[in-house]
PDB file of N, CA and C in Angstrom:
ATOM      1  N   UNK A   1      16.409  -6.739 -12.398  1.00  0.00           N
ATOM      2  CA  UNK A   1      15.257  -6.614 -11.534  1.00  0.00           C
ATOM      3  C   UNK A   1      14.625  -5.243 -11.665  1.00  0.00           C
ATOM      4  N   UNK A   2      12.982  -5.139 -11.689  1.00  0.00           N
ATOM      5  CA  UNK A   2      12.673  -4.158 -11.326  1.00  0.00           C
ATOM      6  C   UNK A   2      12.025  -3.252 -10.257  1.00  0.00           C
ATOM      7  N   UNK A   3      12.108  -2.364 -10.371  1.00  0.00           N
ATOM      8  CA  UNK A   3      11.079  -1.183  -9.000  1.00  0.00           C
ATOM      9  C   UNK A   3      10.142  -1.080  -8.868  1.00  0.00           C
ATOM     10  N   UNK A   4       9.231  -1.384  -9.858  1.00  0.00           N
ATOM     11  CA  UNK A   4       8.082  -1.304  -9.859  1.00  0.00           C
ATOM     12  C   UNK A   4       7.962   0.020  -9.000  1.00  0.00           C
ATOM     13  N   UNK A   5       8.670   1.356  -8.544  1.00  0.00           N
ATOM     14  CA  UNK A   5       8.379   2.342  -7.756  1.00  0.00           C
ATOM     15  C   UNK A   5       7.744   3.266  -8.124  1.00  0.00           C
ATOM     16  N   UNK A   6       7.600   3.617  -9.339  1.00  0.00           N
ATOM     17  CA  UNK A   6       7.261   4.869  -9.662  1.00  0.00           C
ATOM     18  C   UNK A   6       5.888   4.855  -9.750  1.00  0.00           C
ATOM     19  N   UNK A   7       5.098   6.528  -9.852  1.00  0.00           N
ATOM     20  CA  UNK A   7       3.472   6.517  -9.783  1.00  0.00           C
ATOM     21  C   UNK A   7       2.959   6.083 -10.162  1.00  0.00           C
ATOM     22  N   UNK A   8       3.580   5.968 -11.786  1.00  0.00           N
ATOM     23  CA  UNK A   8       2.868   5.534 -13.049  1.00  0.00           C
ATOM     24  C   UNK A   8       2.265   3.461 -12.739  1.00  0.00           C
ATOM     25  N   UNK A   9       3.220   3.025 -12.308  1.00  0.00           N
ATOM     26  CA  UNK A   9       3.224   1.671 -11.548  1.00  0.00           C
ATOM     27  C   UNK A   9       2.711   1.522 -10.228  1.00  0.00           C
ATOM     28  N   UNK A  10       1.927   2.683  -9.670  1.00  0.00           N
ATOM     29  CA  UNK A  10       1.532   2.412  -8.511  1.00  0.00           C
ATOM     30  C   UNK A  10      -0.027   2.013  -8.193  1.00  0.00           C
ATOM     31  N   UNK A  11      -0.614   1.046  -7.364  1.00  0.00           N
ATOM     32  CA  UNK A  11      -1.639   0.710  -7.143  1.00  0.00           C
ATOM     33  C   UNK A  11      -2.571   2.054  -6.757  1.00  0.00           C
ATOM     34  N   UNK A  12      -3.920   2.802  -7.214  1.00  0.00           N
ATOM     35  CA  UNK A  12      -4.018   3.801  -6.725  1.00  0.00           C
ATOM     36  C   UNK A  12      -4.754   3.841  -5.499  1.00  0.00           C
ATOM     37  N   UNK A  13      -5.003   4.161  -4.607  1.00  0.00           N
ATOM     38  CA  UNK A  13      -5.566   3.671  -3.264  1.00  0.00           C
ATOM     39  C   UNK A  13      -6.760   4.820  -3.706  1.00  0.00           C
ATOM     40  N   UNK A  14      -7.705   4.359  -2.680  1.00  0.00           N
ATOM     41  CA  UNK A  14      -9.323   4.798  -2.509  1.00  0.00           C
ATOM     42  C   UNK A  14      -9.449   6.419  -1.909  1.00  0.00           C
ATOM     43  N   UNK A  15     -10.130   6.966  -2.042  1.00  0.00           N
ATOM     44  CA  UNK A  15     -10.289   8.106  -0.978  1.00  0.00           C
ATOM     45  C   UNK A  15     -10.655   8.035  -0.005  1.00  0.00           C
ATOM     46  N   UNK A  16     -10.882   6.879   0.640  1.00  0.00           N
ATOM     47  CA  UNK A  16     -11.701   6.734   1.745  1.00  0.00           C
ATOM     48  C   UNK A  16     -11.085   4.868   1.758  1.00  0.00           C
ATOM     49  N   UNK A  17     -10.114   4.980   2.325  1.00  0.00           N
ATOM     50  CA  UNK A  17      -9.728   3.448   2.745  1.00  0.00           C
ATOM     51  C   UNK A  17     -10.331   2.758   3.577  1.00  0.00           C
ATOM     52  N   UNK A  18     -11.442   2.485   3.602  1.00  0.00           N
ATOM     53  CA  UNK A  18     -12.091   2.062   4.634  1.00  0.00           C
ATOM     54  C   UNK A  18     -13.062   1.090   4.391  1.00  0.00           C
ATOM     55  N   UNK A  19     -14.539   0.479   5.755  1.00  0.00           N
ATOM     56  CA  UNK A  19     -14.614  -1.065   5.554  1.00  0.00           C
ATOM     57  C   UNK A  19     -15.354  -1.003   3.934  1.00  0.00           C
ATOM     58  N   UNK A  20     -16.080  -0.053   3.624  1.00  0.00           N
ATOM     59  CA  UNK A  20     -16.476   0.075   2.272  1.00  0.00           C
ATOM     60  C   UNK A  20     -15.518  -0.007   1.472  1.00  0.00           C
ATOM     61  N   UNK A  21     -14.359  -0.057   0.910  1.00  0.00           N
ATOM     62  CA  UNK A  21     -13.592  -0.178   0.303  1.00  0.00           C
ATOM     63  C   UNK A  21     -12.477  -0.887   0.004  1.00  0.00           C
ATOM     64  N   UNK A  22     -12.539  -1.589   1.273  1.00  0.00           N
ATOM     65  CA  UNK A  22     -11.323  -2.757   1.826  1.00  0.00           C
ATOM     66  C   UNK A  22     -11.388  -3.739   0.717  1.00  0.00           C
ATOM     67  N   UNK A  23     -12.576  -4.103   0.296  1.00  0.00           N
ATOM     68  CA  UNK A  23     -12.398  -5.786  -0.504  1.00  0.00           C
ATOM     69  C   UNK A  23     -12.151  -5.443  -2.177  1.00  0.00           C
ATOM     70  N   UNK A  24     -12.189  -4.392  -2.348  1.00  0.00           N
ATOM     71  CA  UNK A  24     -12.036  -3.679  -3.443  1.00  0.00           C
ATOM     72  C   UNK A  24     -10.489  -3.272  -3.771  1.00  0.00           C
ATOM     73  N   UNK A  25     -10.041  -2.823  -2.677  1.00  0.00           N
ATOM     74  CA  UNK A  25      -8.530  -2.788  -2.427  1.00  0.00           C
ATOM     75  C   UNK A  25      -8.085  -3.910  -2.343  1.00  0.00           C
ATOM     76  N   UNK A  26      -8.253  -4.414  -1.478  1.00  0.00           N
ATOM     77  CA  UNK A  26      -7.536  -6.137  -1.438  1.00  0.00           C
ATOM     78  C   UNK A  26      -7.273  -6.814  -2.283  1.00  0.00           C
ATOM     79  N   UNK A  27      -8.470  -6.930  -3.215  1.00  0.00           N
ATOM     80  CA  UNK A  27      -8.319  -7.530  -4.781  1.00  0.00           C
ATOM     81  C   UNK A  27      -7.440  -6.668  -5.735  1.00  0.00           C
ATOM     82  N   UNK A  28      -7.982  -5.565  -5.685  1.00  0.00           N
ATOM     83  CA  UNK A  28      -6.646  -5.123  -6.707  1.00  0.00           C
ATOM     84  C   UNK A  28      -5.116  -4.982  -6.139  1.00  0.00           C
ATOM     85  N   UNK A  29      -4.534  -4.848  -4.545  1.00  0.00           N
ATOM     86  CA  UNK A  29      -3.366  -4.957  -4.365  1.00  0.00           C
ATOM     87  C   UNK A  29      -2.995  -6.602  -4.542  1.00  0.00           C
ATOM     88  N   UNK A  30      -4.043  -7.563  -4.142  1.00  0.00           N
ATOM     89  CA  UNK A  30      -3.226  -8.712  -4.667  1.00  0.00           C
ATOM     90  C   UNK A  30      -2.638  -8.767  -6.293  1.00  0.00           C
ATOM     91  N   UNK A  31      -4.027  -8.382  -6.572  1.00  0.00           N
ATOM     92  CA  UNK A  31      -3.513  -8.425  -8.233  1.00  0.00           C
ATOM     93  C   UNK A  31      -1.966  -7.472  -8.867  1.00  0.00           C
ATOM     94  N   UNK A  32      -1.768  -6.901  -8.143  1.00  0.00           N
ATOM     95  CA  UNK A  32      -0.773  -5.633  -8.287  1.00  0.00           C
ATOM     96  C   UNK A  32       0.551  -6.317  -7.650  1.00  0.00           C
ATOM     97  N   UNK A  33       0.531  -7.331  -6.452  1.00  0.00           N
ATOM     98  CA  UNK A  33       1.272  -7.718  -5.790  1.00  0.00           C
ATOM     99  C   UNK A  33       1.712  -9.277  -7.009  1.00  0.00           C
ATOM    100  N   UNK A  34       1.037  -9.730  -7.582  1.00  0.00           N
ATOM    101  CA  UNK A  34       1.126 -10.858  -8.516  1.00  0.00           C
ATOM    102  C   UNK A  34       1.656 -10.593  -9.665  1.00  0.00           C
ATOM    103  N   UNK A  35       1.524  -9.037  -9.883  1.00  0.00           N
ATOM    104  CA  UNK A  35       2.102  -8.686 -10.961  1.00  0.00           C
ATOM    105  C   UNK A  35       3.441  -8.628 -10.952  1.00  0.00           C
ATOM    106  N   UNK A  36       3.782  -7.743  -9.935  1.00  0.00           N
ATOM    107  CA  UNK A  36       5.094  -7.044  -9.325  1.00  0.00           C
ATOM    108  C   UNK A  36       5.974  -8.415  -9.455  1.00  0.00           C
ATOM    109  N   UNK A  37       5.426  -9.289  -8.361  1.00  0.00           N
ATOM    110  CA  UNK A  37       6.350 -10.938  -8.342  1.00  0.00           C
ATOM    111  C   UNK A  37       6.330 -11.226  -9.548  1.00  0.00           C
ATOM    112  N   UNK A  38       6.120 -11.296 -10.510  1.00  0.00           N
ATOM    113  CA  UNK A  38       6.051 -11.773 -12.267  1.00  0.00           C
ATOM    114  C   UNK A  38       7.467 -11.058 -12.464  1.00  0.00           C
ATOM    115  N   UNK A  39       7.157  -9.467 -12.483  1.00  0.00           N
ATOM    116  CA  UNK A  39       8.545  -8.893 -13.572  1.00  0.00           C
ATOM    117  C   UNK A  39       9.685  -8.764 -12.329  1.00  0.00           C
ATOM    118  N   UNK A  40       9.533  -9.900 -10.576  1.00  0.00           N
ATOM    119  CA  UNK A  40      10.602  -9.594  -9.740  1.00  0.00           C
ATOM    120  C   UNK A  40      11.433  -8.409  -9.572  1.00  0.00           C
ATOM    121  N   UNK A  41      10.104  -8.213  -9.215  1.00  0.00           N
ATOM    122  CA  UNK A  41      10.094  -6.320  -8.861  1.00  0.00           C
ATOM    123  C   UNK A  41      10.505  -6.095  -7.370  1.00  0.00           C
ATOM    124  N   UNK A  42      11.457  -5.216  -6.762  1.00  0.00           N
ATOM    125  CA  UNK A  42      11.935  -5.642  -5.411  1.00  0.00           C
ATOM    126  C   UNK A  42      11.079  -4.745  -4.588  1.00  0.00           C
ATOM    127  N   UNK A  43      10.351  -3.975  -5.269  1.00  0.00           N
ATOM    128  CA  UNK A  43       8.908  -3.259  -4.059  1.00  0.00           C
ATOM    129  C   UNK A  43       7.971  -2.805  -5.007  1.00  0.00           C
ATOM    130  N   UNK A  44       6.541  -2.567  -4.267  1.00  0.00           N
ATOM    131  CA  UNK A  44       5.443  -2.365  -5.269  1.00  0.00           C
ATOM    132  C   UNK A  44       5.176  -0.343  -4.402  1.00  0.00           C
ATOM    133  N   UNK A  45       4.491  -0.265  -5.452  1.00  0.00           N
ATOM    134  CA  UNK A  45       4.216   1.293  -4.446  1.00  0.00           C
ATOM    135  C   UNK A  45       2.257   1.291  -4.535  1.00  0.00           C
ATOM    136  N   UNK A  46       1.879   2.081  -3.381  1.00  0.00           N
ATOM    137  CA  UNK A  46       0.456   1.964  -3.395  1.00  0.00           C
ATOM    138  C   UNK A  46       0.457   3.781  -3.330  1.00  0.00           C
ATOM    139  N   UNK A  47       0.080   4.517  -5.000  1.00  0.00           N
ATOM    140  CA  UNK A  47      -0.532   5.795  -4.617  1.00  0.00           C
ATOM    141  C   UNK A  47      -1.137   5.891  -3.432  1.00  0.00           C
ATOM    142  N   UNK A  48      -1.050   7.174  -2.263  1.00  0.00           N
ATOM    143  CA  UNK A  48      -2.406   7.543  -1.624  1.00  0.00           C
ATOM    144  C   UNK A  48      -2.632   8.880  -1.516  1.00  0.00           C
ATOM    145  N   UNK A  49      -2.233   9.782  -2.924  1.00  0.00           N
ATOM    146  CA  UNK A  49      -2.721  11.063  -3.045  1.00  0.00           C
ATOM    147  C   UNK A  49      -3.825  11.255  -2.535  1.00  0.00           C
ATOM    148  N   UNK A  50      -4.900  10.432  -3.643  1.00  0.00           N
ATOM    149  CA  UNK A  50      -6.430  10.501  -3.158  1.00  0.00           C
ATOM    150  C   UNK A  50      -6.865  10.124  -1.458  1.00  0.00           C
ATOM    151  N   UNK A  51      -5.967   9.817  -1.132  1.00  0.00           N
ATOM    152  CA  UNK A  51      -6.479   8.828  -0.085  1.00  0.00           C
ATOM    153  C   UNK A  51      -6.435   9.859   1.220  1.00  0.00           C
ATOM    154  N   UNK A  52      -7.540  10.310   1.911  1.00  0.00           N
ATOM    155  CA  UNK A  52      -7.853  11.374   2.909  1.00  0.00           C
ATOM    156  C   UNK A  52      -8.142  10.670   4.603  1.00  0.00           C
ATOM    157  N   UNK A  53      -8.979   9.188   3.979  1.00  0.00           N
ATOM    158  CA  UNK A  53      -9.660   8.915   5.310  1.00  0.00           C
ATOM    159  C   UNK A  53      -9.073   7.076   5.488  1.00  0.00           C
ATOM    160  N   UNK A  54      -8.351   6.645   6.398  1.00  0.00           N
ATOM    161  CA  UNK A  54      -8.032   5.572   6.864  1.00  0.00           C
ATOM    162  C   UNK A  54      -8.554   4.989   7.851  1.00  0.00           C
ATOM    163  N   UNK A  55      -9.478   4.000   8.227  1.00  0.00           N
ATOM    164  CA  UNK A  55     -10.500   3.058   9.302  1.00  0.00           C
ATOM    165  C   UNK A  55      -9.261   2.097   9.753  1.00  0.00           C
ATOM    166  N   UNK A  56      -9.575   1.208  10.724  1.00  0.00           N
ATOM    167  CA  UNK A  56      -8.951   0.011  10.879  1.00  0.00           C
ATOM    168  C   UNK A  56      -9.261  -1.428   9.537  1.00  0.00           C
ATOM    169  N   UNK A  57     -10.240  -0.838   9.111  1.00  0.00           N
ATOM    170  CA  UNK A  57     -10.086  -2.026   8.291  1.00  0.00           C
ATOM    171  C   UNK A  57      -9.172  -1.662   6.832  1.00  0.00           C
ATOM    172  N   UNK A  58      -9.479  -0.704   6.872  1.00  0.00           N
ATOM    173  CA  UNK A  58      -8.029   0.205   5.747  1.00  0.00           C
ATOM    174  C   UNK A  58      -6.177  -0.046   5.996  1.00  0.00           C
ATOM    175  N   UNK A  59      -6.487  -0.084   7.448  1.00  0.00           N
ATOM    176  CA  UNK A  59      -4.928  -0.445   8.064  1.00  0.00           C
ATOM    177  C   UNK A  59      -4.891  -1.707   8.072  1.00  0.00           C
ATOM    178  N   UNK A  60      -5.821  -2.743   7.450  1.00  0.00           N
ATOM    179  CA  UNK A  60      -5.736  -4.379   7.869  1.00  0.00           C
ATOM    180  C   UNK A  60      -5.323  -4.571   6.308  1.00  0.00           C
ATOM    181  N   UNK A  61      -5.724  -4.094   5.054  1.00  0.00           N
ATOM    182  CA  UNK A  61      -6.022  -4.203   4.045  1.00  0.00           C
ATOM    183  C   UNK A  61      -4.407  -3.772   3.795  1.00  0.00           C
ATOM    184  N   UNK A  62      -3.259  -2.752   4.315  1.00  0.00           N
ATOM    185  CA  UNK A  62      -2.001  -2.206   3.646  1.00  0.00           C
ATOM    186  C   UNK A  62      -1.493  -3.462   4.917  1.00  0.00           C
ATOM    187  N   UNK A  63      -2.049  -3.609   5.602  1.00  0.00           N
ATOM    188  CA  UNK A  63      -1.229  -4.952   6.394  1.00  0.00           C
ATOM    189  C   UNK A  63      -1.079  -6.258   5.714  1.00  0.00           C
ATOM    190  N   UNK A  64      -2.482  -6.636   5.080  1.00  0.00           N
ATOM    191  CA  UNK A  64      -2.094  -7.763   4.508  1.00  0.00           C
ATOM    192  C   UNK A  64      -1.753  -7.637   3.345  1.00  0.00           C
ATOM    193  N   UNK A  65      -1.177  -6.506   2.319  1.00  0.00           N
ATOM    194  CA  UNK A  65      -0.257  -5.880   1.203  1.00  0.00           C
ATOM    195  C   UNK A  65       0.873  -6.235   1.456  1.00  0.00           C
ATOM    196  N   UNK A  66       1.611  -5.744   2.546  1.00  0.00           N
ATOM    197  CA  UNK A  66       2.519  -5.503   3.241  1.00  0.00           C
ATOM    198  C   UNK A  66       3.416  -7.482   3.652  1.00  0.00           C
ATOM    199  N   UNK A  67       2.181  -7.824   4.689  1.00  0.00           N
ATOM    200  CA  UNK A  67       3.078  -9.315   4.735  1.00  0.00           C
ATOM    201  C   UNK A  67       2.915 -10.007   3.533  1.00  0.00           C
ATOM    202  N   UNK A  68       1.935  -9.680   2.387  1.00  0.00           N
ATOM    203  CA  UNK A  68       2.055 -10.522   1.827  1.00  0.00           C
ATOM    204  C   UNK A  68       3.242 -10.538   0.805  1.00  0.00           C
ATOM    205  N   UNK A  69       3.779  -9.005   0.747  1.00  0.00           N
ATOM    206  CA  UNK A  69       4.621  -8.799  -0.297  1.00  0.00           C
ATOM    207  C   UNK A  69       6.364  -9.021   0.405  1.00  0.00           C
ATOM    208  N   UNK A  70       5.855  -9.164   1.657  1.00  0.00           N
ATOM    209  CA  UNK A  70       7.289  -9.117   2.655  1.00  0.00           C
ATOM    210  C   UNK A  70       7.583 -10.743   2.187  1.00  0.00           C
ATOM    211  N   UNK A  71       6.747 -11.528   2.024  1.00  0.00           N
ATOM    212  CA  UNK A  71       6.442 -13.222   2.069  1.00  0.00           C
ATOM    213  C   UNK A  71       7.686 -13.499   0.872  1.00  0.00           C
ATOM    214  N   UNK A  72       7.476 -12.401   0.112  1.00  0.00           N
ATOM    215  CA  UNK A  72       8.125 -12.698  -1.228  1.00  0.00           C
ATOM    216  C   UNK A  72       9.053 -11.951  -1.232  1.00  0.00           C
ATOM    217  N   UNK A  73       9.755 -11.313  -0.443  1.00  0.00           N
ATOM    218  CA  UNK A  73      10.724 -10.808  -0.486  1.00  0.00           C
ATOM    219  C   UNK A  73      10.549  -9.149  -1.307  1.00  0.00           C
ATOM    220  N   UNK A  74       9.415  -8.569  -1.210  1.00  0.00           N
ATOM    221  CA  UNK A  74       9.244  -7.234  -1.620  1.00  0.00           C
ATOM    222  C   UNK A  74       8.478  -6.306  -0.687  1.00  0.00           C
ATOM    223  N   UNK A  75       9.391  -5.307  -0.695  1.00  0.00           N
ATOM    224  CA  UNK A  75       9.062  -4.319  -0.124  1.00  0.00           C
ATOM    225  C   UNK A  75       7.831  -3.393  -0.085  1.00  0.00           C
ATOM    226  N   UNK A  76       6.802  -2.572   0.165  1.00  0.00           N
ATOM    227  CA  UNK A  76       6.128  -2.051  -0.104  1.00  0.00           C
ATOM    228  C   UNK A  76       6.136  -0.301   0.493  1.00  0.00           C
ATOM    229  N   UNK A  77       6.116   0.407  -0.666  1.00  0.00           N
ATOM    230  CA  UNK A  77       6.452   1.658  -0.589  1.00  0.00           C
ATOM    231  C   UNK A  77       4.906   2.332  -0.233  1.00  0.00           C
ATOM    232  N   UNK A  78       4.629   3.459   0.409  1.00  0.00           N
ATOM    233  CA  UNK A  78       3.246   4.236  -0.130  1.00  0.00           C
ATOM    234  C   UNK A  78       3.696   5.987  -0.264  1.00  0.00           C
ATOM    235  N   UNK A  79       3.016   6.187  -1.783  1.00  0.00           N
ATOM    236  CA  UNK A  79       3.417   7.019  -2.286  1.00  0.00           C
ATOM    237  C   UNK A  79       2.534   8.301  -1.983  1.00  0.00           C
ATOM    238  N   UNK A  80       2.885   9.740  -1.562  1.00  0.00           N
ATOM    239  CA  UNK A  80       2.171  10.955  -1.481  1.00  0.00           C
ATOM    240  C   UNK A  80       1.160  10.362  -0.833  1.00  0.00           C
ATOM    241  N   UNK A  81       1.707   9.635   0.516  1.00  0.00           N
ATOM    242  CA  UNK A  81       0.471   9.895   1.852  1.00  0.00           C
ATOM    243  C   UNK A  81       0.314  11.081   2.496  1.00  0.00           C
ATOM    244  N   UNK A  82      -0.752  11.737   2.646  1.00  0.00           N
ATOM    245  CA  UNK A  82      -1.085  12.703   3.342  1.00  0.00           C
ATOM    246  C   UNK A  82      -0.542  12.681   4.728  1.00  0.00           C
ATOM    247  N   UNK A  83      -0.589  13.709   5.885  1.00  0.00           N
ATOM    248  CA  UNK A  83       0.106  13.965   7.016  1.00  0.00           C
ATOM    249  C   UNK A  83      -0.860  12.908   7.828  1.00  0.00           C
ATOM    250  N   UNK A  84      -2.114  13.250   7.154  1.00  0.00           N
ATOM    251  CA  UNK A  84      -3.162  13.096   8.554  1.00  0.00           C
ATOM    252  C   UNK A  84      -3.250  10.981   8.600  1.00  0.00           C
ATOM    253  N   UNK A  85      -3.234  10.544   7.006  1.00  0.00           N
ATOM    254  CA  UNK A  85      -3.088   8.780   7.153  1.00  0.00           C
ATOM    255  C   UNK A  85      -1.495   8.809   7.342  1.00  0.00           C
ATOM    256  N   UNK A  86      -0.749   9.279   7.729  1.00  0.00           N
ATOM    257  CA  UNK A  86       0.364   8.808   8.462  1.00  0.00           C
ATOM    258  C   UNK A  86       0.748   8.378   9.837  1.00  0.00           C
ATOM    259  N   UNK A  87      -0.495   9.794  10.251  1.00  0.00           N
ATOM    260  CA  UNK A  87      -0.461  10.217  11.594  1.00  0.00           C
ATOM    261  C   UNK A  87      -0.855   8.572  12.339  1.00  0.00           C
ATOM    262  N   UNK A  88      -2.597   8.042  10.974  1.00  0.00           N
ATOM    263  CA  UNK A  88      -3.222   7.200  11.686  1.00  0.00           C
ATOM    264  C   UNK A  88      -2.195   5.855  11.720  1.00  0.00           C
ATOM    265  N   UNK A  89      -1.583   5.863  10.789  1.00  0.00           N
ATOM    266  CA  UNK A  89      -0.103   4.611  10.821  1.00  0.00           C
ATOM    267  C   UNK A  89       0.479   4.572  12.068  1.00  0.00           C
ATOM    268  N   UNK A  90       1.313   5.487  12.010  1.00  0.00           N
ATOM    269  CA  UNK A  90       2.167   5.827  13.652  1.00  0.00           C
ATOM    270  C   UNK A  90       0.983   5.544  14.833  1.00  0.00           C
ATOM    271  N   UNK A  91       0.003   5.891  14.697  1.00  0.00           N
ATOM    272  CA  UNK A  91      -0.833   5.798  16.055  1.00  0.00           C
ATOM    273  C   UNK A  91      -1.073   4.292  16.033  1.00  0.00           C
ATOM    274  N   UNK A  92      -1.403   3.679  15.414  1.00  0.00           N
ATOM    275  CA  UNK A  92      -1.300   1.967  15.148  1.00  0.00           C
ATOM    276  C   UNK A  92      -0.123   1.494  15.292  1.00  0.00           C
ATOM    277  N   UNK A  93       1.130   1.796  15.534  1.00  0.00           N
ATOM    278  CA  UNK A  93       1.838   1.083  15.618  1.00  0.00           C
ATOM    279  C   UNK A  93       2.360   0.810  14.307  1.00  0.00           C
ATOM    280  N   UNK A  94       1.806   0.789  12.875  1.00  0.00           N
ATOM    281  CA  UNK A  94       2.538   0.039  11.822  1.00  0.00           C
ATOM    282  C   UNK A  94       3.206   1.226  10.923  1.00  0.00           C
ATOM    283  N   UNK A  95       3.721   2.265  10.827  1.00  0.00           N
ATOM    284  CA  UNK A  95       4.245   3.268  10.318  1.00  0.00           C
ATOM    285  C   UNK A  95       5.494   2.888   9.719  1.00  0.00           C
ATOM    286  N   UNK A  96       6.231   1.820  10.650  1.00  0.00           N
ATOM    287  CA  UNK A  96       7.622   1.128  10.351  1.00  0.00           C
ATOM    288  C   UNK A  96       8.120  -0.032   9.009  1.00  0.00           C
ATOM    289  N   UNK A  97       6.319  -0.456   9.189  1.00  0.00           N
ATOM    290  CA  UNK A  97       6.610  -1.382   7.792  1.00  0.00           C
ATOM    291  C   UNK A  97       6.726  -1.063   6.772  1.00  0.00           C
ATOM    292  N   UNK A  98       6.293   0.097   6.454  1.00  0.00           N
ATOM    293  CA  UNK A  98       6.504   0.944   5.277  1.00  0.00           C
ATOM    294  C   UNK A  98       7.539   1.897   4.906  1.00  0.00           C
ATOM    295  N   UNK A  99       7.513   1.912   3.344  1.00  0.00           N
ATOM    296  CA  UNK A  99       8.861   2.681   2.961  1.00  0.00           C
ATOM    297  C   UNK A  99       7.274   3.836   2.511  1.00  0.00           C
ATOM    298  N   UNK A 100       8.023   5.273   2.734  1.00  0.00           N
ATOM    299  CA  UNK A 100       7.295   6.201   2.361  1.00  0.00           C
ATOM    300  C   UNK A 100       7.891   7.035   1.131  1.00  0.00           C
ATOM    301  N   UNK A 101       7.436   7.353   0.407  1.00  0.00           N
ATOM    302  CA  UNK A 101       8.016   8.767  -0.803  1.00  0.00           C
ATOM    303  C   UNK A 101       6.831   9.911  -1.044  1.00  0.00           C
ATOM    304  N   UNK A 102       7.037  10.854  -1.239  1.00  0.00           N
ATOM    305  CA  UNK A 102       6.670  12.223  -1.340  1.00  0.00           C
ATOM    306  C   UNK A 102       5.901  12.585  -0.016  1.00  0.00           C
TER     307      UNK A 102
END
């Protein structure tokens, strides 16, 4: 099985996760999430170096990442999140579904 964990394998998230960017994300984490289930990869990781600014529709978009990859039995990591889209996780309530690294 693989990890699919590392950067190089990671979905890269937007600078601005938000409603402008949501359907753009969505499509490529499904596609990323279809991949991962192919080589039964036991978690996918979503870069969010770039990623500065998180909306609610940004937090709906790693939500439906998240159950959809839980559906299949994979985990979802997010990689080099900044302090401040963590902060907005924890304040939502969903901070827990996620595995975090750097």
């Amino acid at each position: 099985m693989s990890t699919a964990s590392g950067s190089a394998n990671a979905l890269p998230a937007p600078s601005r996760l938000t409603a402008d960017t949501r359907r753009e994300f969505r499509a490529a984490a499904l596609d990323h999430l279809k991949r991962a289930v192919r080589e039964s990869a036991m978690r996918i990781s979503v870069d969010m170096s770039a990623t500065r600014e998180v909306d609610e529709s940004g937090i709906g978009a790693l939500l439906m990442l998240e159950k959809r990859a839980r559906e299949q039995m994979v985990a979802t990591r997010l990689l080099n999140a900044d302090s401040s889209v963590r902060r907005v996780l924890r304040l939502a309530g969903v901070e827990y579904l996620f595995e975090f690294d750097g």
